[in-house]
Protein backbone atom coordinates (compact mmCIF):
# COMPACT_ATOMS: atom_id res chain seq x y z
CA UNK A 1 78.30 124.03 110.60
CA UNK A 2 78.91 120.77 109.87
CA UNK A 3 81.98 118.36 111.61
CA UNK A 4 85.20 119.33 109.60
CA UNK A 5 86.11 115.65 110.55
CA UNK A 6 82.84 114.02 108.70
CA UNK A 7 83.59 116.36 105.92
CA UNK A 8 87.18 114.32 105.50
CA UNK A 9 85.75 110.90 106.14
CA UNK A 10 83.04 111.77 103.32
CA UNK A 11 85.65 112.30 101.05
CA UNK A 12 87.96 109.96 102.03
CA UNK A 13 84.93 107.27 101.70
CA UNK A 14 84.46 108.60 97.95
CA UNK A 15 88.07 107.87 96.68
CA UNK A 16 88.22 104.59 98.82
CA UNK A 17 84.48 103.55 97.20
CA UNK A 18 85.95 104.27 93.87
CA UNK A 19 88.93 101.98 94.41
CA UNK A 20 87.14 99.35 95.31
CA UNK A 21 84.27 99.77 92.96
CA UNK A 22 87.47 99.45 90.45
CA UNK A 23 86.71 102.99 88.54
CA UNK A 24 90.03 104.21 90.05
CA UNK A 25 93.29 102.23 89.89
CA UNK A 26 95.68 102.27 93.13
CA UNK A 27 98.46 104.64 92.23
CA UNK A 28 95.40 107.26 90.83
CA UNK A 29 93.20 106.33 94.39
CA UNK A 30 96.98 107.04 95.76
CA UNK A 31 97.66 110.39 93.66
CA UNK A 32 93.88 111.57 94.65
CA UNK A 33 94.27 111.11 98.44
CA UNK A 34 97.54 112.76 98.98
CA UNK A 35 96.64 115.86 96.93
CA UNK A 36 93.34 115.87 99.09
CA UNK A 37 95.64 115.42 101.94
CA UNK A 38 97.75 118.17 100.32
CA UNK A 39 94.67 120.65 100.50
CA UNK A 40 93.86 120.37 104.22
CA UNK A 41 94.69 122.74 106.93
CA UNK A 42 96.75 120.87 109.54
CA UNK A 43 94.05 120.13 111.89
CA UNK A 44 92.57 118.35 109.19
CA UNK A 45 95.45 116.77 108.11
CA UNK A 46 95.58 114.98 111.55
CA UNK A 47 92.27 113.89 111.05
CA UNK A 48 92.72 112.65 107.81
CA UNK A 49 95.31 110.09 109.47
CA UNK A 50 92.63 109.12 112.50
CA UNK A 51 90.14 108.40 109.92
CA UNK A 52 93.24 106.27 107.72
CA UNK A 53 93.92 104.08 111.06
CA UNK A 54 89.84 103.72 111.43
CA UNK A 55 89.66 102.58 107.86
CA UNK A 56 92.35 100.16 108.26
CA UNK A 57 91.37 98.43 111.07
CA UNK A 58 87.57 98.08 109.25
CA UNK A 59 88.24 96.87 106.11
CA UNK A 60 87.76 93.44 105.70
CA UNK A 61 90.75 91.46 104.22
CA UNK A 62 91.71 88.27 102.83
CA UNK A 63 94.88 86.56 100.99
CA UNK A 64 92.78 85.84 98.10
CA UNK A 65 91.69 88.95 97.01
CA UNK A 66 93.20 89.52 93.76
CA UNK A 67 94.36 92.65 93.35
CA UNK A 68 95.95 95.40 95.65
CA UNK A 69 93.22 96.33 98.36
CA UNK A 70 92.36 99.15 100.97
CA UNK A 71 94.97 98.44 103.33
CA UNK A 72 97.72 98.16 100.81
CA UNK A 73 96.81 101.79 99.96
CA UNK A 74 95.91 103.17 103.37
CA UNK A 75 99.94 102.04 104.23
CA UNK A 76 101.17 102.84 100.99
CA UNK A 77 99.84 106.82 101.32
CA UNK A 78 100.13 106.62 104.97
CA UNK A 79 103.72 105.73 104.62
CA UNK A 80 104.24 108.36 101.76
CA UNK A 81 103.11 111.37 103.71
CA UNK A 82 103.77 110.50 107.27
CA UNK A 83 104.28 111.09 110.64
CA UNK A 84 104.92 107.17 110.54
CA UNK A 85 105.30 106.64 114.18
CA UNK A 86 101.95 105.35 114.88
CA UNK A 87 101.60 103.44 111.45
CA UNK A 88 104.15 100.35 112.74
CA UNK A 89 100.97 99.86 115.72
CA UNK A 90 98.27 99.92 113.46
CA UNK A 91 100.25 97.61 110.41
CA UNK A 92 100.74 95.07 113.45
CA UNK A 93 97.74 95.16 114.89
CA UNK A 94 96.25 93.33 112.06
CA UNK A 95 97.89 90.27 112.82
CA UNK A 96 95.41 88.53 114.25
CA UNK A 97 97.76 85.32 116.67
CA UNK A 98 94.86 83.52 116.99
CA UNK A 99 93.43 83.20 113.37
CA UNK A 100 95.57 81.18 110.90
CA UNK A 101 94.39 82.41 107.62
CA UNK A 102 94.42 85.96 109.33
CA UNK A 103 98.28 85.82 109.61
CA UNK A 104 98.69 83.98 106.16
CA UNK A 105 96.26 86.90 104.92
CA UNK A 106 98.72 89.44 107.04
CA UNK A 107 101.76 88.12 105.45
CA UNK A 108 100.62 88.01 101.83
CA UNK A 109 98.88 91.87 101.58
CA UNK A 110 99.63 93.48 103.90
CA UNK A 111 103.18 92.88 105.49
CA UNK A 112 104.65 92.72 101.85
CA UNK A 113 103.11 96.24 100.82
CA UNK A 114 105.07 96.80 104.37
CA UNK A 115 108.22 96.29 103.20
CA UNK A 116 107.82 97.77 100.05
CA UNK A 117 106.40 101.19 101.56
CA UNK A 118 109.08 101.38 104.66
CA UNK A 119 111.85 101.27 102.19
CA UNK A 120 110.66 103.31 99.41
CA UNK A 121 109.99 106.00 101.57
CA UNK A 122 112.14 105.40 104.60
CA UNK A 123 113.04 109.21 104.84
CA UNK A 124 109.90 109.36 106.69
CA UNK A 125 110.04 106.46 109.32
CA UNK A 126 112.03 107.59 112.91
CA UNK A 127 114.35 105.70 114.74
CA UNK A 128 110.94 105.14 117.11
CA UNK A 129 108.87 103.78 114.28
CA UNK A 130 111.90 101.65 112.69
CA UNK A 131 112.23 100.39 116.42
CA UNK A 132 108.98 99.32 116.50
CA UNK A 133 109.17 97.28 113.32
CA UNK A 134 112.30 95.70 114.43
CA UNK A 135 110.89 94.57 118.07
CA UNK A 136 108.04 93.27 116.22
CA UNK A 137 109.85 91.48 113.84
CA UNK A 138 112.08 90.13 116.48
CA UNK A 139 109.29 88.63 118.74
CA UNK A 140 108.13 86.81 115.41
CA UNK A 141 111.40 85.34 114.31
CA UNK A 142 112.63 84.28 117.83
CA UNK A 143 113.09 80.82 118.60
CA UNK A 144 111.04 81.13 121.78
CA UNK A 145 108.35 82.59 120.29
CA UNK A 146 106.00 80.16 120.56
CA UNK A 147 107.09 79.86 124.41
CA UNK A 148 107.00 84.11 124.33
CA UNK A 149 103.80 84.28 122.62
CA UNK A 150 101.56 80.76 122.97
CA UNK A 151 101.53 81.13 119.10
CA UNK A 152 103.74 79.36 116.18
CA UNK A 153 103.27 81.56 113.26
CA UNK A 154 103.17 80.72 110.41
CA UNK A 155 106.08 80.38 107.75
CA UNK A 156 104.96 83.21 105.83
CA UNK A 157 104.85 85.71 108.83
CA UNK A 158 108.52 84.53 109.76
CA UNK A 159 109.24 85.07 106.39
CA UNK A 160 107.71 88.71 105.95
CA UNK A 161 109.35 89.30 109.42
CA UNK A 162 112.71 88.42 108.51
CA UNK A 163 112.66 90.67 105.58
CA UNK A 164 111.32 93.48 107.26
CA UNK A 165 114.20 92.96 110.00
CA UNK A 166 116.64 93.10 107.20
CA UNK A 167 114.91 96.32 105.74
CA UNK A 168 114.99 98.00 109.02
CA UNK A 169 118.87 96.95 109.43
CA UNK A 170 119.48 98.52 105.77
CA UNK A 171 117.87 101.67 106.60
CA UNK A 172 119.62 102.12 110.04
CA UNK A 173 123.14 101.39 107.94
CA UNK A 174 121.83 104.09 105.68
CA UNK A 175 121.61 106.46 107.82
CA UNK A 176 124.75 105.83 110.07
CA UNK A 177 126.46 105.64 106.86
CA UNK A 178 125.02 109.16 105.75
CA UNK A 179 125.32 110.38 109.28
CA UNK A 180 129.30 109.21 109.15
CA UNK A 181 130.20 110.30 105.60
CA UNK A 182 128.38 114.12 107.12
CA UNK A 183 131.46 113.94 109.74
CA UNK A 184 134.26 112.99 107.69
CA UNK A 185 133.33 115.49 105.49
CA UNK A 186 133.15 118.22 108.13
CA UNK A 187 136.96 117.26 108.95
């Protein structure tokens, strides 16, 4: 019998091959992995997430790709059908401090389709994972960070940083707010 985990790869490979072949567009590459996501038992579901965080970290990026890419889509559905608290890591981890054009690159795919996916579905990101983000963020907006870190970044990661910071601080309000209003309410 064969791996149920090589099963999922194979077909995650085939929806990934067909977005990047271009015979699938990214909200259809999008709708077809969370309805296969949808159909798997909940072992496989977990898998389906390893093989997401293997798949980001081995596709090759660059700021001039035109077009969205793999890792715009693997945190996109990622984000979508959680559990999020790993996905701040991995979204991070592709940072690469000692590669200019690696953090440019990080800043203009991947840390905007960041933003975009933490706040459209921020039902899904815990206080853990919204922590993360925000420590993160911190670290690259801090005036010591070159003294922290032994890296200036560049102007675009301070940039996507600050805006995630400000995302994170809207969500948190959000849900005080909601949590608040729930209280009154009960009085």
């Amino acid at each position: 019998m064969a791996d149920p985990m090589d099963y999922v790869s194979f077909n995650l490979a085939r929806i990934f091959d067909g977005f990047r072949a271009g015979h699938i567009g990214f909200d259809q590459a999008a709708n077809l992995l969370e309805a296969y996501y949808r159909k798997l038992s909940t072992e496989s579901q977990k898998e389906f997430f390893d093989i997401l965080a293997q798949k980001l970290l081995a596709e090759k990026f660059s700021h001039l790709t035109p077009g969205r890419t793999p890792h715009e889509l693997i945190i996109w559905v990622w984000s979508a059908l959680g559990p999020t608290d790993a996905l701040p890591a991995w979204v991070f981890s592709l940072c690469r401090w000692d590669d200019p054009v690696a953090m440019e690159t990080w800043a203009v795919k991947i840390g905007g389709t960041f933003i975009h996916s933490v706040f459209s579905h921020r039902e899904k990101f815990s206080k853990a994972a919204l922590d993360c983000i925000k420590a993160q963020c911190l670290l690259f907006t801090a005036d010591q960070s070159l003294e922290l870190t032994g890296t200036k970044f560049p102007t675009s990661v301070v940039e996507v940083a600050g805006k995630l910071l400000r995302t994170v601080d809207k969500i948190n309000f959000e849900k005080f707010a909601a949590r608040s209003w729930g209280l009154l309410r009960l009085l």
